[in-house]
Protein backbone atom coordinates (compact mmCIF):
# COMPACT_ATOMS: atom_id res chain seq x y z
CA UNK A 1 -11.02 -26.91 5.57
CA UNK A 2 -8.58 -29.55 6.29
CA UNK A 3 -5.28 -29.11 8.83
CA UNK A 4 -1.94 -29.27 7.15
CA UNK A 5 -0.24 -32.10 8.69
CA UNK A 6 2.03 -31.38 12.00
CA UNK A 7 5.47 -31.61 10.92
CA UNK A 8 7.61 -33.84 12.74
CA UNK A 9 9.95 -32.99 15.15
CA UNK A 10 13.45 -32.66 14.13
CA UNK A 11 15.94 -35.46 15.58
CA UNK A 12 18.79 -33.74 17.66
CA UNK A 13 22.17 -34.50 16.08
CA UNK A 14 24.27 -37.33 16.43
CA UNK A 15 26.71 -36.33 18.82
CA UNK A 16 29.25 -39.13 19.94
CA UNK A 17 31.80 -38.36 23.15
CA UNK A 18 35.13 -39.91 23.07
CA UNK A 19 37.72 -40.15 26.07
CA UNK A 20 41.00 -39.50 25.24
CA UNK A 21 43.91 -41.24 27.15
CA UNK A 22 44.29 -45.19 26.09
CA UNK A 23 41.00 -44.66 23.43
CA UNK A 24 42.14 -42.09 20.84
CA UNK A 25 45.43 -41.73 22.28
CA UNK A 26 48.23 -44.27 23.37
CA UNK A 27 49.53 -41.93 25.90
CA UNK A 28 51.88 -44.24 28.23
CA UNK A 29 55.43 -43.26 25.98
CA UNK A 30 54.47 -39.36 26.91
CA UNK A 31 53.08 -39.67 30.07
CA UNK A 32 56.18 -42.00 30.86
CA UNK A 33 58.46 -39.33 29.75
CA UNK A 34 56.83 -36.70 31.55
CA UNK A 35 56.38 -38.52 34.78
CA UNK A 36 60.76 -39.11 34.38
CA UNK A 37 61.53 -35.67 33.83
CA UNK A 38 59.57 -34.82 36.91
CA UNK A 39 61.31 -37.39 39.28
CA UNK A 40 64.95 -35.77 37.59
CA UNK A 41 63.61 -32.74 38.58
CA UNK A 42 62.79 -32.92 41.95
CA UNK A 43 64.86 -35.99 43.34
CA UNK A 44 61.52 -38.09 44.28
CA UNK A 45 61.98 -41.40 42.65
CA UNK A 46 58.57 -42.29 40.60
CA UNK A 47 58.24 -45.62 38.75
CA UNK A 48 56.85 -44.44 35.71
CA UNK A 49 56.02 -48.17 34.62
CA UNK A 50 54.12 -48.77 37.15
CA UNK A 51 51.87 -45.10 36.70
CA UNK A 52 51.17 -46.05 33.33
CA UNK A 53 49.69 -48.96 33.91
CA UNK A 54 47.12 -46.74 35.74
CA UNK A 55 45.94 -44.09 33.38
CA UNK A 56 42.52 -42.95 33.82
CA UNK A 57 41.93 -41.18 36.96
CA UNK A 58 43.00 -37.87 37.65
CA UNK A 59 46.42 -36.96 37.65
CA UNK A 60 46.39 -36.09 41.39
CA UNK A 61 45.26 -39.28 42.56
CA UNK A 62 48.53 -40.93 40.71
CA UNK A 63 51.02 -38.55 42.34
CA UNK A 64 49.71 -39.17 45.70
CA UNK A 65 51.37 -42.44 45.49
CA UNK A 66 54.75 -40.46 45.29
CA UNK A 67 54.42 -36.69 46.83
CA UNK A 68 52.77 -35.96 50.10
CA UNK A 69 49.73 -34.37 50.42
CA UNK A 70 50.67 -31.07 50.68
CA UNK A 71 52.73 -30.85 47.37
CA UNK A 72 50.59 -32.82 45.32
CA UNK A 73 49.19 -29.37 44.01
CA UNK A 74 52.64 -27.83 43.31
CA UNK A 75 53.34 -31.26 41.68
CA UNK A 76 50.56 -31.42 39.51
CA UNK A 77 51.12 -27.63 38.16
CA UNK A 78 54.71 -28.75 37.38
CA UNK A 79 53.91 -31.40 35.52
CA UNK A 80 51.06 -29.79 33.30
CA UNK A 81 53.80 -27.44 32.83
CA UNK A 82 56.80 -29.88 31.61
CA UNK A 83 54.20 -31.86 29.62
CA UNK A 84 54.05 -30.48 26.38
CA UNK A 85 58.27 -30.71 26.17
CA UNK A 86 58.46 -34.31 26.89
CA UNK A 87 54.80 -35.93 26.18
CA UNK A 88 53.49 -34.87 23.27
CA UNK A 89 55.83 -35.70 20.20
CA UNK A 90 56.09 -39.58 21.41
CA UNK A 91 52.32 -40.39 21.85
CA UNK A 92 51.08 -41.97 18.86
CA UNK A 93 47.35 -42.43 18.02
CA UNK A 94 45.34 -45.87 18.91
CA UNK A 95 44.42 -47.89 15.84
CA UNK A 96 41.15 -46.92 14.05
CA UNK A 97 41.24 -43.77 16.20
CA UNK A 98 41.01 -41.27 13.14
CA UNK A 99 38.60 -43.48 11.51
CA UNK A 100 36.44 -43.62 14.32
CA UNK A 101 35.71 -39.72 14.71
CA UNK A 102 35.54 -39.85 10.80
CA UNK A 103 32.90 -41.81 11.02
CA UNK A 104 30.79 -39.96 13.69
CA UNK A 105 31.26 -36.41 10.93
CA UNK A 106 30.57 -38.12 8.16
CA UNK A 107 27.05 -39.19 9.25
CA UNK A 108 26.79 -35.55 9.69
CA UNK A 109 27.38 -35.77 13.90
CA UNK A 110 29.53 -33.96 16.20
CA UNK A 111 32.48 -35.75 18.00
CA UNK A 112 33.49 -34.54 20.86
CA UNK A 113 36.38 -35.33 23.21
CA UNK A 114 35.76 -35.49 27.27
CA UNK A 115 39.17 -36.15 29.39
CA UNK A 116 40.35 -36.02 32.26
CA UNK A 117 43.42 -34.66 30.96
CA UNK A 118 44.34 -30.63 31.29
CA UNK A 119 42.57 -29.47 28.78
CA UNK A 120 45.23 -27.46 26.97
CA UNK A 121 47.70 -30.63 26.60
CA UNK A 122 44.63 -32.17 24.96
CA UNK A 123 44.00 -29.75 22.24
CA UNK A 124 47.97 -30.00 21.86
CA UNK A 125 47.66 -33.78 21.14
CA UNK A 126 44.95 -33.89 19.21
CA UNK A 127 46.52 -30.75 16.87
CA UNK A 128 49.85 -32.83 17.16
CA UNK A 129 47.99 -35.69 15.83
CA UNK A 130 45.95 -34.35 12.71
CA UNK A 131 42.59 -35.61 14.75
CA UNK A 132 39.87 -32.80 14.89
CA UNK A 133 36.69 -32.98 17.18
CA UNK A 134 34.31 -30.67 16.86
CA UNK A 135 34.44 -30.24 21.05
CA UNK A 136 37.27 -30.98 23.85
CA UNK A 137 36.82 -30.71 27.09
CA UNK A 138 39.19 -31.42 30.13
CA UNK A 139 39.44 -31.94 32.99
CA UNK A 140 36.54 -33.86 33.57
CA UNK A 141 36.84 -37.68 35.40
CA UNK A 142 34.12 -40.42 35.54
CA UNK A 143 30.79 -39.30 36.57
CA UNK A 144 31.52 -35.58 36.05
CA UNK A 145 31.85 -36.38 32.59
CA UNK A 146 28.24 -36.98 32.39
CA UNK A 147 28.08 -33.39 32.88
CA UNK A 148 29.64 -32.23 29.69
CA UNK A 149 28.12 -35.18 27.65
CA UNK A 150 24.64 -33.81 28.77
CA UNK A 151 25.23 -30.72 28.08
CA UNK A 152 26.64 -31.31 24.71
CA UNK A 153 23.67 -33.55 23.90
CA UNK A 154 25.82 -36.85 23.47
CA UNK A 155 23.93 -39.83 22.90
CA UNK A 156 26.83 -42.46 22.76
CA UNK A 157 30.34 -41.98 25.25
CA UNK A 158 33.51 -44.00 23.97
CA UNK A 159 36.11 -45.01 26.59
CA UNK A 160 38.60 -47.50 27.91
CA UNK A 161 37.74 -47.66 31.87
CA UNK A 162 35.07 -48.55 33.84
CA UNK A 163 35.07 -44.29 35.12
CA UNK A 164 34.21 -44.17 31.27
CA UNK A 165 30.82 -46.43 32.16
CA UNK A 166 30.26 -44.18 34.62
CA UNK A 167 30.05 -41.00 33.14
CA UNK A 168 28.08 -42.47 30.40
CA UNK A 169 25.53 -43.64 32.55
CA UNK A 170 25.18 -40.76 34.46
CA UNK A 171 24.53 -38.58 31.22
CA UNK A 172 22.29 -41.52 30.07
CA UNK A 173 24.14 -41.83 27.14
CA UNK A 174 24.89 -45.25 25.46
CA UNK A 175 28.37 -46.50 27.14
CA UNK A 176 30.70 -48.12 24.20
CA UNK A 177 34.11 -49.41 25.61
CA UNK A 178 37.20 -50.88 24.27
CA UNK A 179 39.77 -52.85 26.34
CA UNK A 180 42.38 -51.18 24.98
CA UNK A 181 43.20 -49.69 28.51
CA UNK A 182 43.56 -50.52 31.57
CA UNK A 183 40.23 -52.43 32.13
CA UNK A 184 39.47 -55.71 30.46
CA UNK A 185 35.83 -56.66 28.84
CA UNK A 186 35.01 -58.59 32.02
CA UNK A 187 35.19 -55.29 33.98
CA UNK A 188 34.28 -53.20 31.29
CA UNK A 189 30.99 -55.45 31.08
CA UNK A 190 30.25 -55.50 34.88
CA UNK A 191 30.62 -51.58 35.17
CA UNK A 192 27.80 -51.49 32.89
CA UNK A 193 28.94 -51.15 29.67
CA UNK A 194 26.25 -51.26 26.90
CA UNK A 195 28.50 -52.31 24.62
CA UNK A 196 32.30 -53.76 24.05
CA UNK A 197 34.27 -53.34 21.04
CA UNK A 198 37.96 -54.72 20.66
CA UNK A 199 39.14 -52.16 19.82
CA UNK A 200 38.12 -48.68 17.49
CA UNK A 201 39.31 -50.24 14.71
CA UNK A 202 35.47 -52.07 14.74
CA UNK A 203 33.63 -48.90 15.92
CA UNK A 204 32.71 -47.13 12.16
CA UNK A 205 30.42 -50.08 11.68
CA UNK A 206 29.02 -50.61 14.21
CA UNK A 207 28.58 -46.95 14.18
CA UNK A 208 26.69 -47.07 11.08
CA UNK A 209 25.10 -50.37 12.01
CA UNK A 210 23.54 -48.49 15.17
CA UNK A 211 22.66 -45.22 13.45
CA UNK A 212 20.69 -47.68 11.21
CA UNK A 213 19.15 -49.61 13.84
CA UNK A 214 20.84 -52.69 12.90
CA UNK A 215 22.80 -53.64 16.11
CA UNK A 216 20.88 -53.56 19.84
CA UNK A 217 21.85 -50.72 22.00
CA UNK A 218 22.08 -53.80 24.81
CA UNK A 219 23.37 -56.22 22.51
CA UNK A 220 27.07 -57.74 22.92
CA UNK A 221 29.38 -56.25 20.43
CA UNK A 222 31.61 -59.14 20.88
CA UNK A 223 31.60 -63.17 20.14
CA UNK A 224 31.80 -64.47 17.14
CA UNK A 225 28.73 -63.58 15.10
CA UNK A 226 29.23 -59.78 15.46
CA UNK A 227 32.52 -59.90 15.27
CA UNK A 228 31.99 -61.33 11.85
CA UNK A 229 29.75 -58.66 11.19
CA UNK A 230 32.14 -55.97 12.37
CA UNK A 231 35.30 -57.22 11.11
């Protein structure tokens, strides 16, 4: 009597990480706020131009460059605290940024968010924003967030910075990064990036074009031929 054929193994599901400051959200008008209120607060002068031209790490390791050591932990509670008055309502979404974990659920994945950000405040910009993940998690910088992305099964990790690269790598996910941060392609690329996009605005197709199989993993996601493919 003849076997029935072994059935295949099911696929895990797509599950695609996303950061969240300066790749979903273009958080420099709150966090520019916030970081002013704070300074009227407690008298310390903080140039708030300057800090948001360094969003990425963790919040402490910006307020070192204004507080002493030994208040950077009273700081930081303050300002998670004043944070949803002044940062929320004036951060607007990045283009393509609804599109982009659209795309993700509408293959059938999961998209979730990893940030360094507090955790609460992120929910509170995402719900601000009509954007909803299936997943956020805070508080989580560079290669920590390979953590989370392993544990949530993520396969692909969108982000801005070169900490982004990092915690995709360590999960040994596939890192996608837009210069839409701090970091330019050049860094992006010698971090290790897998892939560069210009922006999210291009990510649905390639999205579908990788799902498919139809753009390499290693392959540059910018210069003229994809880019005409993407556009």
């Amino acid at each position: 009597m003849t076997s029935p054929p072994a059935s295949l193994p099911t696929p895990p599901p797509l599950t695609v990480g996303f950061d969240l400051d300066m790749t979903l959200i273009d958080s420099r008008p709150g966090i520019h706020a916030a970081y002013l209120a704070l300074s009227a607060e407690t008298g310390v002068p903080i140039d708030a131009d300057l800090a948001v031209t360094r969003l990425g790490p963790p919040l402490d390791e910006e307020l070192a460059h204004w507080f002493p050591a030994e208040r950077i932990a009273e700081m930081g509670d303050r300002y998670r605290e004043i944070y949803p008055t002044h940062a929320i309502k004036p951060t607007p979404l990045m283009l393509g940024a609804r599109e982009a974990v659209a795309a993700v659920q509408a293959l059938g994945g999961r998209a979730i968010v990893v940030t360094a950000k507090h955790e609460p405040n992120a929910k509170l910009h995402l719900a601000h924003l009509g954007v909803e993940p299936d997943e956020v998690i805070g508080w989580l910088w560079a290669e920590a967030k390979g953590e989370a992305l392993r544990e949530h099964g993520a396969s692909v990790y969108v982000g801005d910075h070169t900490g982004d690269v990092r915690g995709a790598r360590t999960a040994g996910a596939l890192s996608v990064a837009v210069p839409t941060g701090p970091c330019d392609e050049e860094e992006l690329r010698a971090a290790g990036a897998d892939v560069v996009l210009p922006d999210l605005l291009a990510f649905p197709r390639w999205l579908r074009s990788y799902v498919a199989g139809g753009v390499p993993a290693d392959g540059p996601a910018t210069g003229p031929a994809v880019e005409a493919d993407l556009a």
